[in-house]
Protein backbone atom coordinates (compact mmCIF):
# COMPACT_ATOMS: atom_id res chain seq x y z
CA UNK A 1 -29.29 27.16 -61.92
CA UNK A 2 -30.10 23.77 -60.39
CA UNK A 3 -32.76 25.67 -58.64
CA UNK A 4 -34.55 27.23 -61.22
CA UNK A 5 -34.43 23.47 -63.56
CA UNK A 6 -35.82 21.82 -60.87
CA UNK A 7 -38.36 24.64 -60.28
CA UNK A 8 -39.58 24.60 -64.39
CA UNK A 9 -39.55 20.78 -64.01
CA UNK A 10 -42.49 20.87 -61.28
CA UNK A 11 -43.99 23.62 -62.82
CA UNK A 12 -44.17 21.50 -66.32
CA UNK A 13 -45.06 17.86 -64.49
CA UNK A 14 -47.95 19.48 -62.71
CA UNK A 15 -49.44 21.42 -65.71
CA UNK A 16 -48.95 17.99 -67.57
CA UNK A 17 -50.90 16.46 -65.03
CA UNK A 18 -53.52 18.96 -64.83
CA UNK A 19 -54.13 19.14 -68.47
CA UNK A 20 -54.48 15.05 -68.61
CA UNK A 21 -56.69 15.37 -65.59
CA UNK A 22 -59.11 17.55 -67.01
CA UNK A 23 -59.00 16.23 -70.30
CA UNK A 24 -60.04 12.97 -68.94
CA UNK A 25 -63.34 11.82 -69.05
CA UNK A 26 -65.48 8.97 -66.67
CA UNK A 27 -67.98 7.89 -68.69
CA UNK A 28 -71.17 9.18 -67.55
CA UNK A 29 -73.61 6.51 -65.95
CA UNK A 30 -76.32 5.26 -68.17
CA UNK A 31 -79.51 4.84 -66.41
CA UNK A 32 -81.72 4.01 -69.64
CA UNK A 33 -79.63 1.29 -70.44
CA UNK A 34 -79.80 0.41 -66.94
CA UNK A 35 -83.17 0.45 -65.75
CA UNK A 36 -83.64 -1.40 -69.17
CA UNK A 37 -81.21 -4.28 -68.39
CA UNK A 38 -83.19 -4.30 -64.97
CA UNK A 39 -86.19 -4.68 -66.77
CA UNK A 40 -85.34 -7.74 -68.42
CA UNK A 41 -83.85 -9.37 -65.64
CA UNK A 42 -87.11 -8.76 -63.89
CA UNK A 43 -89.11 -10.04 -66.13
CA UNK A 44 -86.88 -13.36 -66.36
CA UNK A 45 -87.19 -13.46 -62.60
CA UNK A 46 -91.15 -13.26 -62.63
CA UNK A 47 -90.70 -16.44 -65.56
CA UNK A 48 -89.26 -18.18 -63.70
CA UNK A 49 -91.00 -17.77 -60.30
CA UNK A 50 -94.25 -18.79 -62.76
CA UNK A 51 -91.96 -22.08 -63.80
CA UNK A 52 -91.30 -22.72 -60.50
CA UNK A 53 -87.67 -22.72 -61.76
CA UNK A 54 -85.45 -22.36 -58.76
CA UNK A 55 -82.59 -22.73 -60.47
CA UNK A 56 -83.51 -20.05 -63.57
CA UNK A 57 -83.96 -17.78 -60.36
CA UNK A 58 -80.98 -18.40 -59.06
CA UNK A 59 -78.70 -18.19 -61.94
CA UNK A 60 -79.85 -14.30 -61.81
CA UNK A 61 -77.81 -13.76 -59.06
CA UNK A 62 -74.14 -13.34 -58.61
CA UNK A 63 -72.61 -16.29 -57.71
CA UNK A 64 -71.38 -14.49 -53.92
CA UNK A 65 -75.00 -12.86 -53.80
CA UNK A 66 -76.83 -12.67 -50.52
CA UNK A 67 -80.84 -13.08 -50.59
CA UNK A 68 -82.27 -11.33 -47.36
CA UNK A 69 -85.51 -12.10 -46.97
CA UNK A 70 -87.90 -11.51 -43.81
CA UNK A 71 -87.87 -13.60 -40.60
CA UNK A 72 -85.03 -15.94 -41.86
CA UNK A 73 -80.87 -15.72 -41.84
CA UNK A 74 -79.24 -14.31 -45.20
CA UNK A 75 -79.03 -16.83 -48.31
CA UNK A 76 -75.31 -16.59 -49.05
CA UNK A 77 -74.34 -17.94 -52.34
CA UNK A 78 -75.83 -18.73 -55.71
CA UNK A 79 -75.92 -22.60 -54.84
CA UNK A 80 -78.12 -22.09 -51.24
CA UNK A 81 -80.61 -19.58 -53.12
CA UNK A 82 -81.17 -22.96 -54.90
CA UNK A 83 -83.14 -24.63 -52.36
CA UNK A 84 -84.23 -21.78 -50.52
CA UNK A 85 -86.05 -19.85 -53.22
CA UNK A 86 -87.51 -23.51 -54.35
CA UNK A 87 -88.97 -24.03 -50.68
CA UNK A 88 -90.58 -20.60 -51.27
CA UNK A 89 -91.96 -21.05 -54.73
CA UNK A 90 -93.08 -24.47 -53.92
CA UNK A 91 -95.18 -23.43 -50.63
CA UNK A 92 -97.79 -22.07 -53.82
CA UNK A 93 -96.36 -18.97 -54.69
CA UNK A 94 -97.87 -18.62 -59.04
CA UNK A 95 -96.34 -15.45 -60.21
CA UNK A 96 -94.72 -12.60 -59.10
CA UNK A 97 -94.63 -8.82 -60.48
CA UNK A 98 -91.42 -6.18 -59.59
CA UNK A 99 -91.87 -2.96 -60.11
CA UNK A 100 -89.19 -0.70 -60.64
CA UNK A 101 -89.75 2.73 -58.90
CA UNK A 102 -86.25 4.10 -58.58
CA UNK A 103 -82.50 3.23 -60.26
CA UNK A 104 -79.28 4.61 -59.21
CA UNK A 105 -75.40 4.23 -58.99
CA UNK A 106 -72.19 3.31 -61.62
CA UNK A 107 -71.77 1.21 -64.44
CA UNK A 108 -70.21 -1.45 -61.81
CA UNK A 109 -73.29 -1.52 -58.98
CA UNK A 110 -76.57 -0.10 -59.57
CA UNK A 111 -79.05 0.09 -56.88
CA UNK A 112 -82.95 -0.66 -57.21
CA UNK A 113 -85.81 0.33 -55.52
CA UNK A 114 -88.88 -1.03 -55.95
CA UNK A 115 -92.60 -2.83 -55.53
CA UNK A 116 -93.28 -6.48 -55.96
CA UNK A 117 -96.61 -8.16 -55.90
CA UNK A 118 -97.01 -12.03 -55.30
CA UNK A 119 -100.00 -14.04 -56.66
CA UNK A 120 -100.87 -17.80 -55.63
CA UNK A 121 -101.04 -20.12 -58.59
CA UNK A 122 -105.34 -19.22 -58.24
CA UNK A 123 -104.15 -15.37 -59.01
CA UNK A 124 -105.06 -15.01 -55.38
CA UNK A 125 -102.77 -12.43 -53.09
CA UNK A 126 -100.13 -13.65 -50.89
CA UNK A 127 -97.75 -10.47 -50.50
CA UNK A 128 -97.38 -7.37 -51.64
CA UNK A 129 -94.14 -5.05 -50.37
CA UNK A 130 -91.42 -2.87 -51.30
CA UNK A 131 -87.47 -3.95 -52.07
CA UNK A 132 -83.91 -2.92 -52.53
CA UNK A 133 -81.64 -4.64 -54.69
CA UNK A 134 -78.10 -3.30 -55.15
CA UNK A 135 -76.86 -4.86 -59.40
CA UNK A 136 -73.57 -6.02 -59.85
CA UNK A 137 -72.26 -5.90 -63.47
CA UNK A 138 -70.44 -9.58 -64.02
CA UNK A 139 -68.80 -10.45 -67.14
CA UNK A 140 -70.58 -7.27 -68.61
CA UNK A 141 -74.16 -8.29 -67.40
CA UNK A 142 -76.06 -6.74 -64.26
CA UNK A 143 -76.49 -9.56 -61.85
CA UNK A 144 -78.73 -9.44 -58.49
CA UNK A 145 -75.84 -9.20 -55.65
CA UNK A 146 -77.96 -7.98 -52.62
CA UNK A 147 -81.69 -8.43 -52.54
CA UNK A 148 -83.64 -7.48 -49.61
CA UNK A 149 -87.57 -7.14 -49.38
CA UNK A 150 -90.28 -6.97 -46.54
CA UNK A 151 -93.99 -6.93 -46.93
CA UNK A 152 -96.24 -3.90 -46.86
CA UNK A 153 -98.91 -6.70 -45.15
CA UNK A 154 -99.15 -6.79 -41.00
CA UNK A 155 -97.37 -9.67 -39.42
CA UNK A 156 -99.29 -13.31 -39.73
CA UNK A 157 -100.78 -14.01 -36.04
């Protein structure tokens, strides 16, 4: 008798489970609303770089984001993008353009793929190149937490 109570009680737990389990839903990843929310970040981020506003740049990012641009260590923190991204944008850099080409991932971290274009303040180009940059949602808002780029140009001699 024990048996068979302890047998129906299984049986009934994992049916239980399995009907909550399937009758769960994740909610399905939204990459309109995404690649939208990219968008505008983007375009705050070219703004800025046309401000010259290090710190409007840098309040994009994640406060533990990690800038990895060419030929230099990783930025590491919101505070050191600060003056690194203002050394950069001060050394003439006028505008910038991102181009999203590709969006994927979560709701939490959404990776980017893309093409950016730099301009000097004479609308003159400096770079052009491809980048990666993997979104962290913060407080509800998709923040830059890993931003990598190279250049498409050959290697100043």
């Amino acid at each position: 008798m024990k048996k068979l109570l302890f047998t129906a009680l299984v049986a009934t737990s994992l049916v239980a489970c399995e009907s909550k389990t399937a009758t769960e839903t994740k909610p399905a990843f939204n990459s309109e609303a995404a690649k939208k929310e990219i968008a505008a970040a983007n375009l705050a981020f070219e703004t800025a770089v046309s401000k010259m506003d290090s710190v409007g740049i840098s309040n994009l990012y994640a406060t533990d984001a990690k800038w990895m641009n060419p030929n230099a260590p990783s930025v590491e923190g919101r505070s050191a993008l600060v003056s690194s991204v203002g050394a950069i944008v001060r050394a003439g850099i006028g505008s910038a353009k991102l181009t999203t080409t590709e969006v994927w991932g979560d709701e939490n971290f959404v990776t980017e793929e893309g093409v950016y274009l730099l301009n000097a303040k004479d609308g003159s180009q400096i770079d052009k190149g491809k980048y990666l940059v993997l979104w962290k949602r913060v407080d509800g808002k998709l923040m830059f937490y890993r931003d990598i780029f190279n250049s498409d140009l050959p290697p100043a001699k």
